[in-house]
Every structure is written in structure tokens, then in C-alpha cells.
Protein backbone atom coordinates (compact mmCIF):
# COMPACT_ATOMS: atom_id res chain seq x y z
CA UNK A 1 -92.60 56.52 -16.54
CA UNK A 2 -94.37 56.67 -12.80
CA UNK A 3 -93.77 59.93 -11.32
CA UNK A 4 -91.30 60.96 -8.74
CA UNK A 5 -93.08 60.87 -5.52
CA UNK A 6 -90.08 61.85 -3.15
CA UNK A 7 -92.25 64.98 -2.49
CA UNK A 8 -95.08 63.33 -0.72
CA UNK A 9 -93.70 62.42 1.95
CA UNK A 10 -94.11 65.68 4.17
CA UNK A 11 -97.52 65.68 3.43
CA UNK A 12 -98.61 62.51 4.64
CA UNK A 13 -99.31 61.28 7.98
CA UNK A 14 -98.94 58.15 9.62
CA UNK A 15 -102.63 56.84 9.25
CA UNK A 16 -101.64 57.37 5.36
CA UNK A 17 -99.08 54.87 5.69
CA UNK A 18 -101.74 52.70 7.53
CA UNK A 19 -103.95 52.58 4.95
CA UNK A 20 -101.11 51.99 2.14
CA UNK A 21 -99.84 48.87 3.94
CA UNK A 22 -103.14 47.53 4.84
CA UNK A 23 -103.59 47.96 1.06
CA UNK A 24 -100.33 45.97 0.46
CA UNK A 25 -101.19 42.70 3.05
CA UNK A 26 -104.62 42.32 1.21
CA UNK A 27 -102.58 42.22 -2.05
CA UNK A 28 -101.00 39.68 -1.00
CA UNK A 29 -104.60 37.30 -1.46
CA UNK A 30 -105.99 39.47 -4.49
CA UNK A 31 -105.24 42.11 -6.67
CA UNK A 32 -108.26 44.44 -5.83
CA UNK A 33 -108.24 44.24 -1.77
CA UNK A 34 -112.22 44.91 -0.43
CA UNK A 35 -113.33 47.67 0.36
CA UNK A 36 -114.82 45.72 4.11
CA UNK A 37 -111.73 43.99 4.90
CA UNK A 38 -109.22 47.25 4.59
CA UNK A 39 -109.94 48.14 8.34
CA UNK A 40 -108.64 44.98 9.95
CA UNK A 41 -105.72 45.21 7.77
CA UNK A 42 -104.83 48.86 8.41
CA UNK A 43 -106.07 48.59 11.58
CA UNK A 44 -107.84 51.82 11.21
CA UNK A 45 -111.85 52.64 12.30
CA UNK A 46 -114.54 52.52 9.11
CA UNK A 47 -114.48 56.35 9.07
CA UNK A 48 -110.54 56.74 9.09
CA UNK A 49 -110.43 54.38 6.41
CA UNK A 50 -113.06 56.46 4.72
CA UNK A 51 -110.69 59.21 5.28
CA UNK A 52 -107.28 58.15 4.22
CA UNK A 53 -108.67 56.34 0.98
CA UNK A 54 -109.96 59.81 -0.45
CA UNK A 55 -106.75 61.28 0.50
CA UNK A 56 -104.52 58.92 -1.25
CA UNK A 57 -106.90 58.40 -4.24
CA UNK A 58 -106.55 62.08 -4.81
CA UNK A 59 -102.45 61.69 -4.45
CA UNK A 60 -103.06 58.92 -7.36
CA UNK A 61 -101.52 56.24 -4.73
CA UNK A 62 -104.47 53.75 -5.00
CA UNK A 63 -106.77 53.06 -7.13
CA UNK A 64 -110.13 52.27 -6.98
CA UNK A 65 -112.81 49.67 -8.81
CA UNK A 66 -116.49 49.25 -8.33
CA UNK A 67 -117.36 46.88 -10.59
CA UNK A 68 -118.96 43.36 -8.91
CA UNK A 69 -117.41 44.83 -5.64
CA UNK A 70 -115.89 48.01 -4.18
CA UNK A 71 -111.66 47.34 -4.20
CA UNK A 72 -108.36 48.75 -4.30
CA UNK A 73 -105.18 47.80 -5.00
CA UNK A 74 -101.69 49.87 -5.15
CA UNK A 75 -100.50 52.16 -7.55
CA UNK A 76 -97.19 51.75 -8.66
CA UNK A 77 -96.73 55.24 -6.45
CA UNK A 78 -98.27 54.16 -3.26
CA UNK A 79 -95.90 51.29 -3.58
CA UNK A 80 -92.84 53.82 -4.00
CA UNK A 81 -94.18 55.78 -1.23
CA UNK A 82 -93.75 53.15 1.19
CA UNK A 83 -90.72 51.53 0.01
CA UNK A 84 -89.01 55.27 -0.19
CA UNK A 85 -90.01 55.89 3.58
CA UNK A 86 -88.57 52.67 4.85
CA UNK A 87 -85.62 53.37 3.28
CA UNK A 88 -85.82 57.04 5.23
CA UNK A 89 -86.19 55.60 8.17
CA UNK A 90 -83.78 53.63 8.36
CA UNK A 91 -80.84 56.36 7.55
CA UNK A 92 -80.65 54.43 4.22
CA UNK A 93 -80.92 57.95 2.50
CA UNK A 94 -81.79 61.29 3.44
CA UNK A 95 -82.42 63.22 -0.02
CA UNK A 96 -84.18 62.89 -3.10
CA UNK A 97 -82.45 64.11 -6.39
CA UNK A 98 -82.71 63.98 -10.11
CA UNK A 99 -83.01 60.92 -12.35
CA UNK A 100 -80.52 58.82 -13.67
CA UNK A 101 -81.90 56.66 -15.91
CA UNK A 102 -85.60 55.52 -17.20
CA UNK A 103 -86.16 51.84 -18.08
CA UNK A 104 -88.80 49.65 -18.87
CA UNK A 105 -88.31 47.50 -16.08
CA UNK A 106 -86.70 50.27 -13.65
CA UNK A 107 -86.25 53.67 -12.71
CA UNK A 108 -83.10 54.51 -11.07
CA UNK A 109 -83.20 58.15 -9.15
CA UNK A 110 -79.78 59.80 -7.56
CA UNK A 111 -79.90 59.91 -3.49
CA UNK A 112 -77.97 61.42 -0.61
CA UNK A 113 -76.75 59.86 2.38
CA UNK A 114 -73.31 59.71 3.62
CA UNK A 115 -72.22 60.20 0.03
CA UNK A 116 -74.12 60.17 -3.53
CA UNK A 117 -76.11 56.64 -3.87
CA UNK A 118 -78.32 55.48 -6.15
CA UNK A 119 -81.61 54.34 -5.70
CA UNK A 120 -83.29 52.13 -8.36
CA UNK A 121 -86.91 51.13 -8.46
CA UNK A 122 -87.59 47.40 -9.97
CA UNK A 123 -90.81 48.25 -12.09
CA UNK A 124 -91.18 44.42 -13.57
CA UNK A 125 -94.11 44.09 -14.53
CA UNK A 126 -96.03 47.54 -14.10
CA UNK A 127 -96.49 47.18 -18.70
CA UNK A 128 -95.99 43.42 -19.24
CA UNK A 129 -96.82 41.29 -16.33
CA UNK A 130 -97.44 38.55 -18.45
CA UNK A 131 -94.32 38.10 -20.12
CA UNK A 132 -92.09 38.87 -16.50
CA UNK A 133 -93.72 36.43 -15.44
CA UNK A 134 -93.66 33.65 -17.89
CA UNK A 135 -89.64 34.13 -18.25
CA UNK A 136 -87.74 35.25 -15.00
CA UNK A 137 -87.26 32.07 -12.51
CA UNK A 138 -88.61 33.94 -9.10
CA UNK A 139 -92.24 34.16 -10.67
CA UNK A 140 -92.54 31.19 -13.24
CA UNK A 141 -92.99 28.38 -10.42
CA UNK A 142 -95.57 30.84 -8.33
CA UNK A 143 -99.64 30.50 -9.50
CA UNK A 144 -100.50 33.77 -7.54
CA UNK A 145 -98.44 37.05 -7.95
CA UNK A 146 -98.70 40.23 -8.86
CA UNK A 147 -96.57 42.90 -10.22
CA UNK A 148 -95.83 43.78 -6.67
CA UNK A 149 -94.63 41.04 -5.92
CA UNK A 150 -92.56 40.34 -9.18
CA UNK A 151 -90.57 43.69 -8.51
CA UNK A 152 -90.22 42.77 -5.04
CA UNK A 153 -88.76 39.33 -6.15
CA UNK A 154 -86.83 40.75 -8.71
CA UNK A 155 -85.45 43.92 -6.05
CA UNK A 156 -84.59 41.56 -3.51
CA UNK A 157 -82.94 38.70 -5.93
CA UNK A 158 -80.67 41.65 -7.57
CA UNK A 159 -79.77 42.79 -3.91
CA UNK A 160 -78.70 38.97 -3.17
CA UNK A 161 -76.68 38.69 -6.08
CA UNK A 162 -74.96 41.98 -5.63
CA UNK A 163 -74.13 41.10 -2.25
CA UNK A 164 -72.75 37.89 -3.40
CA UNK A 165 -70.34 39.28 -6.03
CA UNK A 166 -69.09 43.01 -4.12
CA UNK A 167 -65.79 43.40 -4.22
CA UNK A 168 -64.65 40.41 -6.21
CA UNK A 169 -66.65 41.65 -9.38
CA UNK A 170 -66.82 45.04 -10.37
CA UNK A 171 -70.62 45.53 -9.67
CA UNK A 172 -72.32 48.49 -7.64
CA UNK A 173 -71.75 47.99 -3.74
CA UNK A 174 -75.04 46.92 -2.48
CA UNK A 175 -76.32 49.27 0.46
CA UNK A 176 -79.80 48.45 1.41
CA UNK A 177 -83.26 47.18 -0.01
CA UNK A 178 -86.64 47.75 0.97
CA UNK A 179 -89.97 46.00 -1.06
CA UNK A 180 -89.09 46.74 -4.74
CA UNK A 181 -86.36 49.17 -4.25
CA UNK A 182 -82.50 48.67 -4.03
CA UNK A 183 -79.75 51.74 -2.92
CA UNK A 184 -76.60 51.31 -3.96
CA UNK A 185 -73.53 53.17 -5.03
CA UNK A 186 -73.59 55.97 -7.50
CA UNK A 187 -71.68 54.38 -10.69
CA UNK A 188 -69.39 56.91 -11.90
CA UNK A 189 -67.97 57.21 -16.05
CA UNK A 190 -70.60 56.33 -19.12
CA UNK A 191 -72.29 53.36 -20.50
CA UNK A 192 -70.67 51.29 -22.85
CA UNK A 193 -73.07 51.95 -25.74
CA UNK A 194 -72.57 55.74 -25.46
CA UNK A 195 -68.30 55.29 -25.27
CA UNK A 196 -66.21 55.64 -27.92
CA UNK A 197 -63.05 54.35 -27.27
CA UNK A 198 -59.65 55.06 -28.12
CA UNK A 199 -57.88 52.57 -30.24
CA UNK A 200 -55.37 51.65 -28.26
CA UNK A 201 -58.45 51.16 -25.55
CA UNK A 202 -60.34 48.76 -27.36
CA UNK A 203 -58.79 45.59 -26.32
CA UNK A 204 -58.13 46.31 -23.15
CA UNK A 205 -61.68 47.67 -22.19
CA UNK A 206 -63.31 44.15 -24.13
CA UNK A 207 -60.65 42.33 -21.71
CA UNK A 208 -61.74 43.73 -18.60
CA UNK A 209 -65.26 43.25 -19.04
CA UNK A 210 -64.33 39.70 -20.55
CA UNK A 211 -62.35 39.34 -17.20
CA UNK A 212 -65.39 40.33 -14.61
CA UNK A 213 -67.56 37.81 -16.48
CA UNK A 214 -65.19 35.22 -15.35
CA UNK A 215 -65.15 36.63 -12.11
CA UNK A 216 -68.41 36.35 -11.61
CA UNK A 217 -68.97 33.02 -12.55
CA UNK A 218 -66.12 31.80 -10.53
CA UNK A 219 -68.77 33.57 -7.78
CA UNK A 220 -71.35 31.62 -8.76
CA UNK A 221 -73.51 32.93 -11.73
CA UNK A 222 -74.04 34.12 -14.93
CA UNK A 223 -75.40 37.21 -16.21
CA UNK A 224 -77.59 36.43 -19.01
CA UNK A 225 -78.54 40.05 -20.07
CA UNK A 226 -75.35 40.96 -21.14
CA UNK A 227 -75.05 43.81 -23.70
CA UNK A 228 -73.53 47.54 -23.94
CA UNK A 229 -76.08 49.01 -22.08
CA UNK A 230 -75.12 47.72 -18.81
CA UNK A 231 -72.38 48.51 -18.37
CA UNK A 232 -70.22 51.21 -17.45
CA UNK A 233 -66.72 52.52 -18.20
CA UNK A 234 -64.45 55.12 -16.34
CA UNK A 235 -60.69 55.98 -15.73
CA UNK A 236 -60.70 52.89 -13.14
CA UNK A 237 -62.09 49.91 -15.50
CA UNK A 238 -65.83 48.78 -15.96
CA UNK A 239 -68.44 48.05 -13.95
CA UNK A 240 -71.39 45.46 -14.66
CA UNK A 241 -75.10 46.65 -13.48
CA UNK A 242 -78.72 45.11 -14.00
CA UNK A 243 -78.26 41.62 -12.12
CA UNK A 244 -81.76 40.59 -11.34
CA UNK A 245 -81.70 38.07 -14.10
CA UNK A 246 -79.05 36.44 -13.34
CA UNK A 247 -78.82 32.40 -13.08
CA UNK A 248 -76.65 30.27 -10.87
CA UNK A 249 -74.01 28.30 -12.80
CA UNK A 250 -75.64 25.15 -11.98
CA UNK A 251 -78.53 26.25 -13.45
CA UNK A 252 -79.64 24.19 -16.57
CA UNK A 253 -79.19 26.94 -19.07
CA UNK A 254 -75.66 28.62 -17.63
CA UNK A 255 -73.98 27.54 -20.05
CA UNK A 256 -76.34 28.85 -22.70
CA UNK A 257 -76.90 31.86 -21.27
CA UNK A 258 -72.64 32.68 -21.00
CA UNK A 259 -72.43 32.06 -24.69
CA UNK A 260 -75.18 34.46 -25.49
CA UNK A 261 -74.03 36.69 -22.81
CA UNK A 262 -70.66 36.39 -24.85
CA UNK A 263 -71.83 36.75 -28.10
CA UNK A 264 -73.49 39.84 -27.53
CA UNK A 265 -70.48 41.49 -25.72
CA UNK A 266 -67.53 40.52 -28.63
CA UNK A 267 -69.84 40.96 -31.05
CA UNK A 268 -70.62 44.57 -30.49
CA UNK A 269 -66.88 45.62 -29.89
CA UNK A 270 -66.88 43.10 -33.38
CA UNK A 271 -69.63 45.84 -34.63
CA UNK A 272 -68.16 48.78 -33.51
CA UNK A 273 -64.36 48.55 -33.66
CA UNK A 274 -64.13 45.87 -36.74
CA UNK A 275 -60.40 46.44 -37.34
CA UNK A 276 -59.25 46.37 -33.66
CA UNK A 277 -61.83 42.90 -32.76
CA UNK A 278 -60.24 40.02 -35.01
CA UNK A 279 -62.20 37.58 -36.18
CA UNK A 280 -60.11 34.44 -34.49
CA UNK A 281 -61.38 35.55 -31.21
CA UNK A 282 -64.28 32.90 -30.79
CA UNK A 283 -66.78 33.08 -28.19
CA UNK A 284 -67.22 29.81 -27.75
CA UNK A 285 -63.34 30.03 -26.86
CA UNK A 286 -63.51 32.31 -24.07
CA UNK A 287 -66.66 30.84 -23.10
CA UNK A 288 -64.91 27.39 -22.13
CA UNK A 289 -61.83 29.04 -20.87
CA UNK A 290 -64.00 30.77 -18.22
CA UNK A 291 -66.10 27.43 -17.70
CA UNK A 292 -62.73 25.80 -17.13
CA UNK A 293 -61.94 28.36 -14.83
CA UNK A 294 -59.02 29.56 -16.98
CA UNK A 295 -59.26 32.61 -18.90
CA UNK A 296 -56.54 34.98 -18.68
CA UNK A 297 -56.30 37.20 -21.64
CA UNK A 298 -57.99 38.12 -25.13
CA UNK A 299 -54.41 37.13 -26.60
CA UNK A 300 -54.58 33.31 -25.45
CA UNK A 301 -57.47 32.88 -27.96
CA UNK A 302 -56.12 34.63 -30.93
């Protein structure tokens, strides 16, 4: 988990931010940025740049190398740090609170602004760069990235998508991105996997989330990481989270990717609720039905 560095911010100073963002441009070339070239890219003197490094090394917001030359390159923090006062200044948020949820690929924080939002760091590739990279479409077709730049991609891909789909399908409303980071709404009720539903719930709750998958491919795309986890049920219906995967439905594998995304969804209501899921209610089924444009309820394929 990278730490929670909300309570920085009063303690560092402009020329901090300097240095942090020349760090980032040079990143952009290599992943270690020299230690001779960080001046012209934080436009700061030699001394300043002196200065500011020790200060944000101690903060754990770079880190340093000296082996074959003297570089640096972002910690996951000092990336945080900047993407978290962007997001400030801009009157995307105005307070820091506790955590929501941990992930492997992001950390998702609670936030103030007008009203409770959420604020989710993308942290794709921070453990397995490698793999990110080989299997998500924004990195596979690019020779020179970095994690930084796969979270960015991945941050500003799930922001699109979101954008694309709020209101028509019950996803988070979208309210600002910055680098790797995305605000949105605050998603009342409890995921799926930790819900136990009510018989007579069962059905209905597998047909509304059976219903925003065809929603959302009538808008354009495809999950593809469907599963209990992300998702989330309240009073009002379901909502659908974790979109930065997604594929377009003229994408070569759409159609593969629905079926899984289908599979995995019936068959853990199948799992869970055996004598409320029959077994005549085929995947494959719904699956064309919402190809075709033409699902309308769990009891048309029964």
C-alpha cells in the first residue's frame, strides 16, 4: 500500500513542486532523470535543486540512484503529491479523509468538496509493470513507458469511459482527473461479494446488473473485468465500478470478453444462490440478446 500523503501538502513549498515536475518531464525520456539535466527541467538554480532534492528524498517522494550515473525518478508519493494538488487547485476537492478501499492496481481514498467524492489513485503497475503492460491496450502498442505513465493511461482511459456511459449506465459520475488520479462520486450500499441477498432479491438484483451490461454496450463497450467485486448494491439498484479495462464493442475480442464478463456474473449468483439461479439461463443466451440489442428480462431466456 503507498502511504497517504494528503498531509504533505502544507509543508511544501512551491520550489518543491518545481523540482517534482521537473522530475516528471525527464521521466518522460528515462526512468532515472540526471542528476545535470533536473535544473533546466525544474527551472530551478544548481543549489535550489540541491536543496529541494534533499527535502523530498527525506519526504520519501523521489528516489535516488548512483550507480553508472547520479538519477532520480518519482516515487509513487511524489507522483500523488502532485496529482492531489492539482486536483486542490482546481476546487476539485478540498479535504482529505479515510480510505475506502486498497487494491492492487488502486487505492481509492474518501474526499470533500461540495459533497462526499471519491478519489481513486490508478497504481498499474507500481508491483507488476511487466504484466500491465503486456495485457491492457493503452500500453501494449507503446516501446517506452513507465508505470507513470501506465496509471496515467489507465486514470485518464477510465475517466473517458465513465464520461461516456454517466447517466445511461449506472456507473460513478465522473468529476475530474488529474495524471493518475480520478474523483468521482462517493458510491453508496456494499459490494456484491459482501451482499447477501434476500430471496425474493436474487433475480431481480442478477437482472439489473444483467440490464446495465446491456446498457453499456448499447454505449459502446464492454467491461471485461466483470465479477462481484465491482460492483455495488443499495436500496436504488447497482452500480458498476473499475472501467479502465474496458474494450470498445468493435474491438476484436468484445464479444469474448461479454461472454466471460457473463459467465463470471451468472455464475456466481449460480454459486451462491443455486436454487434461485436455474440452470436454463445460458450465458451465451443473454450474451446474444444484448449483442442483438434485445435483452429485456432474465425470464425471456428461461
Amino acid at each position: 500500500m503507498v502511504r497517504n500523503v494528503a498531509g504533505l501538502l502544507p509543508e511544501l513549498e512551491d520550489e518543491d513542486f518545481y523540482l517534482l515536475s521537473g522530475v516528471e518531464q525527464g521521466m518522460r525520456f528515462s526512468e532515472w532523470v540526471q542528476r545535470e539535466k533536473l535544473p533546466k527541467f525544474a527551472n530551478l538554480t544548481e543549489e535550489e535543486v540541491d536543496y529541494r532534492l534533499e527535502r523530498c528524498l527525506k519526504r520519501g517522494l523521489v528516489e535516488k540512484k548512483t550507480i553508472q550515473y547520479e538519477g532520480y525518478t518519482l516515487q509513487f508519493e511524489g507522483y500523488d503529491v502532485l496529482a492531489l494538488r492539482a486536483l486542490v487547485e482546481q476546487d476539485t476537492i478540498s479535504e482529505f479523509g479515510s480510505p475506502l478501499g486498497v487494491g492492487k492496481e488502486s487505492d481509492v481514498y474518501e474526499v470533500k468538496s461540495y459533497k462526499p467524492l471519491a478519489l481513486k489513485y490508478h497504481r498499474e503497475g507500481y508491483t507488476n509493470f511487466r504484466k500491465i503492460h503486456k495485457e491492457r491496450d493503452y500500453t501494449s502498442e507503446n516501446d517506452h513507458v513507465s508505470w507513470m505513465y501506465t496509471a496515467r493511461k489507465a486514470a485518464e482511459r477510465e475517466h473517458d469511459i465513465l464520461e461516456e456511459l454517466y447517466p445511461d449506465v449506472a456507473v460513478p459520475q465522473p468529476i475530474g482527473q488529474n495524471r493518475h488520479a480520478i474523483v468521482m462520486e462517493k458510491m453508496d450500499g456494499v459490494e456484491l461479494s459482501q451482499t447477501r441477498l434476500e430471496d425474493e432479491q436474487v433475480l431481480g438484483v442478477l437482472e439489473l446488473l444483467l440490464n446495465e451490461m446491456s446498457r453499456a454496450y448499447a454505449k459502446g463497450y464492454v467491461h471485461a473485468d466483470m465479477s462481484e467485486y465491482n460492483v455495488f448494491v443499495n436500496e436504488d439498484g447497482v452500480k458498476v465500478f473499475d472501467w479502465p479495462q474496458a474494450v470498445p464493442t468493435d474491438h476484436e475480442n468484445a464479444a469474448e470478453f461479454l461472454r466471460r464478463d457473463l459467465t463470471n456474473i451468472v455464475g456466481y449468483f449460480r454459486r451462491k444462490y443455486p436454487q434461485h439461479v436455474p440452470d436454463e439461463l445460458a450465458s451465451d443466451d443473454i450474451a446474444d440478446a444484448i449483442e442483438d440489442e434485445s435483452f429485456e428480462s432474465i425470464e425471456t431466456h428461461l
